[in-house]
N, C-alpha and C. Protein backbone atom coordinates (compact mmCIF):
# COMPACT_ATOMS: atom_id res chain seq x y z
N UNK A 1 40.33 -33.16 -7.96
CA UNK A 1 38.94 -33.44 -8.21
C UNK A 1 38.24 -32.10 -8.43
N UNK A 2 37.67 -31.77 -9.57
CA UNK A 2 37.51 -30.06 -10.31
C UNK A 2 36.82 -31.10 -10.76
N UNK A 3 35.76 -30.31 -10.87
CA UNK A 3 34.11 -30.76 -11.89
C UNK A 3 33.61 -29.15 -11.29
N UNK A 4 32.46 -28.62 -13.08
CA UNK A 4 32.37 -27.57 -12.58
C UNK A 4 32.44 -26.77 -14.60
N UNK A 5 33.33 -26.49 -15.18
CA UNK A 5 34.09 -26.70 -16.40
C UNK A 5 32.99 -26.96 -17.19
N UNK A 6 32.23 -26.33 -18.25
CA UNK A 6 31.58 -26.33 -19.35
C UNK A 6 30.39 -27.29 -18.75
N UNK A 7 29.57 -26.96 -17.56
CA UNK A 7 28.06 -27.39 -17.77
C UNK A 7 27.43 -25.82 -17.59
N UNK A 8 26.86 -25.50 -18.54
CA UNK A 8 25.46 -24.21 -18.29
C UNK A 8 26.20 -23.30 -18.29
N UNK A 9 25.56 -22.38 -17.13
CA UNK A 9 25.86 -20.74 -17.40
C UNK A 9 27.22 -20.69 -16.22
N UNK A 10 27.71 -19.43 -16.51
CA UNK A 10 29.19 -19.66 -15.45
C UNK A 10 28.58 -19.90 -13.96
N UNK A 11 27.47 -19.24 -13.65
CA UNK A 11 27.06 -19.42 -11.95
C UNK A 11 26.82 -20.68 -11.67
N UNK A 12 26.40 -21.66 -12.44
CA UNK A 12 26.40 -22.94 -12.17
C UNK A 12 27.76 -23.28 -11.99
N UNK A 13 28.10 -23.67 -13.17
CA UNK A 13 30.14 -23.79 -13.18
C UNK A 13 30.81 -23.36 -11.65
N UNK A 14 30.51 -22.49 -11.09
CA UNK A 14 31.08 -21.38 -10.17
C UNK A 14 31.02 -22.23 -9.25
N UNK A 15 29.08 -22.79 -8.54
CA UNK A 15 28.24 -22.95 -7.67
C UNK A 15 29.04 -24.51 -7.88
N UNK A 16 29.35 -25.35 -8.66
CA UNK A 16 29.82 -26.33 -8.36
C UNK A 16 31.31 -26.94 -8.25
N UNK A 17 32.40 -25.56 -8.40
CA UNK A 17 33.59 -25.68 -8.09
C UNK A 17 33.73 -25.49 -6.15
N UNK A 18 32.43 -24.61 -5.92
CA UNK A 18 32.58 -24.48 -4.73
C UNK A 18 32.21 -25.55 -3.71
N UNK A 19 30.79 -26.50 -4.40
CA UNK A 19 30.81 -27.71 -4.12
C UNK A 19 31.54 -28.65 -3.52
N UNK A 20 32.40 -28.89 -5.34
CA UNK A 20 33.48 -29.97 -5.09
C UNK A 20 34.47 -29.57 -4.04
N UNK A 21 35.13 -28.08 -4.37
CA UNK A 21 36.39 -27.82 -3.06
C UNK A 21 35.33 -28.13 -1.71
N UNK A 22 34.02 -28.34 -1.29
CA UNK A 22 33.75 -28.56 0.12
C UNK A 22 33.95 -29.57 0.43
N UNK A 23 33.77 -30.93 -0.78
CA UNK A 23 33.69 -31.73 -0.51
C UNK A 23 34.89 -32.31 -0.30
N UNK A 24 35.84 -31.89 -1.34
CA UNK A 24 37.44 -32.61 -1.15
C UNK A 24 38.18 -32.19 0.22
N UNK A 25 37.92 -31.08 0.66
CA UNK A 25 38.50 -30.50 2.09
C UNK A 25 37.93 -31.51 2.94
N UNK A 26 36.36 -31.88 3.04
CA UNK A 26 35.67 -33.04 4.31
C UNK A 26 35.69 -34.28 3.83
N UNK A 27 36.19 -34.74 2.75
CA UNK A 27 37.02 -36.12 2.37
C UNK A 27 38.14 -36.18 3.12
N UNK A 28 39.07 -35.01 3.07
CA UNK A 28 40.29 -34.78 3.59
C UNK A 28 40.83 -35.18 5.10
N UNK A 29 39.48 -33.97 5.25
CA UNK A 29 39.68 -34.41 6.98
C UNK A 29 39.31 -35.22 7.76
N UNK A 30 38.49 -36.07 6.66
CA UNK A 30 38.03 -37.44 7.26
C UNK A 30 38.86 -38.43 7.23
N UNK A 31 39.99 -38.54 6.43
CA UNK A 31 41.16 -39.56 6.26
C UNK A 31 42.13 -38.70 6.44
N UNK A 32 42.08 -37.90 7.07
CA UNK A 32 43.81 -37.50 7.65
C UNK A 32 44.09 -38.44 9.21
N UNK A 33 45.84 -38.38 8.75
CA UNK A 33 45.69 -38.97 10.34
C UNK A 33 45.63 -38.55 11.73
N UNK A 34 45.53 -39.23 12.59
CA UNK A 34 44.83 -38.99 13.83
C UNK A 34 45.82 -37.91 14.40
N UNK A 35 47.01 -38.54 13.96
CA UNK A 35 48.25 -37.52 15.17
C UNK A 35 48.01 -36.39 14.71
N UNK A 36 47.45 -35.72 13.44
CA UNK A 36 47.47 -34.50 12.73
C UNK A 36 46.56 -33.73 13.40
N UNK A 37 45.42 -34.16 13.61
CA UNK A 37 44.07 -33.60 14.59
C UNK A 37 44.52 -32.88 15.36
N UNK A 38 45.25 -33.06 16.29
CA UNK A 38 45.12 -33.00 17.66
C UNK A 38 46.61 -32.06 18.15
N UNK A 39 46.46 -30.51 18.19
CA UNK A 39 47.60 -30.22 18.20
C UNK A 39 47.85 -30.49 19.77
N UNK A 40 49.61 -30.67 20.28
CA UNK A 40 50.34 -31.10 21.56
C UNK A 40 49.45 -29.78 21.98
N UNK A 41 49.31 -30.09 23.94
CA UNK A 41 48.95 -28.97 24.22
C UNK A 41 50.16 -28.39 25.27
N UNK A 42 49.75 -26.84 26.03
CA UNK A 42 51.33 -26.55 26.44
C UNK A 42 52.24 -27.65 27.55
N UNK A 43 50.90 -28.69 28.34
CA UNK A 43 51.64 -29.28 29.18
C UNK A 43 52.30 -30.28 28.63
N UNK A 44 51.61 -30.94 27.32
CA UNK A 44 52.81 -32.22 26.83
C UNK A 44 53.87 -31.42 26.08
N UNK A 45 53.76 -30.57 26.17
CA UNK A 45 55.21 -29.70 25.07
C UNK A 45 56.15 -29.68 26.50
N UNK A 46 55.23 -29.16 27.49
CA UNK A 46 56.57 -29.05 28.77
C UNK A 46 56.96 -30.43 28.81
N UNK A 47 56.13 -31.53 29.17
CA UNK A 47 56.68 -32.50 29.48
C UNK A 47 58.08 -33.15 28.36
N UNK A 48 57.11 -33.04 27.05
CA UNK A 48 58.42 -33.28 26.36
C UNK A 48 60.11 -32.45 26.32
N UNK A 49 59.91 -30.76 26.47
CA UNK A 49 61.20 -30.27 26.72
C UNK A 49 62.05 -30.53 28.40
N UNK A 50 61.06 -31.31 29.01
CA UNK A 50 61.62 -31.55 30.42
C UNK A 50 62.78 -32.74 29.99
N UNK A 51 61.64 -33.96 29.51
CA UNK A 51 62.36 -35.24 29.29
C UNK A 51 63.54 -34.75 28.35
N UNK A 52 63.44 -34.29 27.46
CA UNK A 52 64.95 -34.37 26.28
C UNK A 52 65.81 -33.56 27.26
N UNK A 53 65.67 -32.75 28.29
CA UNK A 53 66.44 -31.96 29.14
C UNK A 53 67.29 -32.85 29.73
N UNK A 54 66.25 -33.94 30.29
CA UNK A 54 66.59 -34.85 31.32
C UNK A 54 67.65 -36.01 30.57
N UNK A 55 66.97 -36.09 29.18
CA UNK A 55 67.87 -37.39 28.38
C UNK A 55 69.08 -36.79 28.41
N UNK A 56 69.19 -35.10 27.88
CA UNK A 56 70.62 -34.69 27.70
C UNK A 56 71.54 -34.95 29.10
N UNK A 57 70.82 -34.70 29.71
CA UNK A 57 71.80 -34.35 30.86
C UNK A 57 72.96 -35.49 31.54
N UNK A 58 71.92 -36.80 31.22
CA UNK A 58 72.26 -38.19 31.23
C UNK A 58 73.42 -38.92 30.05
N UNK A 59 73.02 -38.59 29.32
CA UNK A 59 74.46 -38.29 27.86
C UNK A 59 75.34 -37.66 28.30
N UNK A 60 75.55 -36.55 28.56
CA UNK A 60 76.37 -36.09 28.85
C UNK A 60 76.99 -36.13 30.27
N UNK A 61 76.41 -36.76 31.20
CA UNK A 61 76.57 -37.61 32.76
C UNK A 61 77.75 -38.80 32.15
N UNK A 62 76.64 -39.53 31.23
CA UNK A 62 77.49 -40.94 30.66
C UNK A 62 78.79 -40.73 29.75
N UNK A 63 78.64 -39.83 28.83
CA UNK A 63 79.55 -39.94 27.73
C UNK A 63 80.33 -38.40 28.27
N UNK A 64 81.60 -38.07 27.54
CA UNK A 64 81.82 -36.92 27.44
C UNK A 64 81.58 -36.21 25.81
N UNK A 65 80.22 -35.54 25.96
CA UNK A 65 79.80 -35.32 24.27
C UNK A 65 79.24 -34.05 24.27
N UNK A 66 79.23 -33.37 23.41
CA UNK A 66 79.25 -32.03 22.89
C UNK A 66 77.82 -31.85 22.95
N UNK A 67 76.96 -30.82 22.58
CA UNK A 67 75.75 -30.79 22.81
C UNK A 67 75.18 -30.75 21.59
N UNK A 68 75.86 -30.73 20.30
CA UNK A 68 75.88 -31.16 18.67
C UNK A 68 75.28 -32.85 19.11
N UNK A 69 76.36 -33.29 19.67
CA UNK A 69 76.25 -35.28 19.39
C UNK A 69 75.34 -35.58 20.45
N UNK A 70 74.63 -34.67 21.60
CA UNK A 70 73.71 -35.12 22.36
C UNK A 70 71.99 -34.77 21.77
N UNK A 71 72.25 -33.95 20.70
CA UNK A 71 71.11 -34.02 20.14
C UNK A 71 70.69 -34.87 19.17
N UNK A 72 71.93 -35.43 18.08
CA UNK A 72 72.31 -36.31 17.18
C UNK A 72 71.30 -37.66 17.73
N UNK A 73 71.92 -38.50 19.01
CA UNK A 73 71.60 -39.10 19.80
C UNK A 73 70.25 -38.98 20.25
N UNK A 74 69.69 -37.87 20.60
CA UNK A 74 68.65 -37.70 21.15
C UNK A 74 67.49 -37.93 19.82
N UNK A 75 67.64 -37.60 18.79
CA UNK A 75 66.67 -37.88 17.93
C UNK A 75 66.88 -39.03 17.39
N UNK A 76 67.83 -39.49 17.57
CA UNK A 76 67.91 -41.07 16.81
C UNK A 76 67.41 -42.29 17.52
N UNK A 77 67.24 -41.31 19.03
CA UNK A 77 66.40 -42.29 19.82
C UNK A 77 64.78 -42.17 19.79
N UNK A 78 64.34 -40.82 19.30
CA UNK A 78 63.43 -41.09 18.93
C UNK A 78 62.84 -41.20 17.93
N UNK A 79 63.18 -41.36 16.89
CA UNK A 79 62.60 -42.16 15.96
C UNK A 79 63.06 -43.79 15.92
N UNK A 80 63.43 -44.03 16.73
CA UNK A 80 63.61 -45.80 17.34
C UNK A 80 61.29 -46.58 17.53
């Protein structure tokens, strides 16, 4: 979305490319999605490297598996 391109003198042209890019960036961030917002903060990052700690450890409790096929496993469970 560029509008801007052959109306008037270039400072107009200029003054309304800068426009439109404001506007398409706060279109943007008005329909992005929610999970994108919001970066993890350090305690759900711990919590999450605790749990996959904890899943591995349990894989490899249960199965006898390499730490290649306990990660294999581990992401295939989460995207379940």
């Amino acid at each position: 979305m560029i509008i801007g391109f052959g109306f008037g003198s270039p400072l107009i042209s200029i003054l309304m490319l800068i426009l439109t890019s404001i506007a398409s960036f706060l279109i943007f961030r008005a329909f992005r999605p929610s999970h994108l917002k919001r970066k993890p903060t350090r305690e759900d990052l711990y919590y999450y490297y605790r749990e996959q700690r904890r899943r591995a450890r349990d894989l490899s409790s249960q199965f006898d598996l390499t730490d290649e096929e306990i990660d294999q496993k581990v992401e295939e469970d989460l995207r379940k």
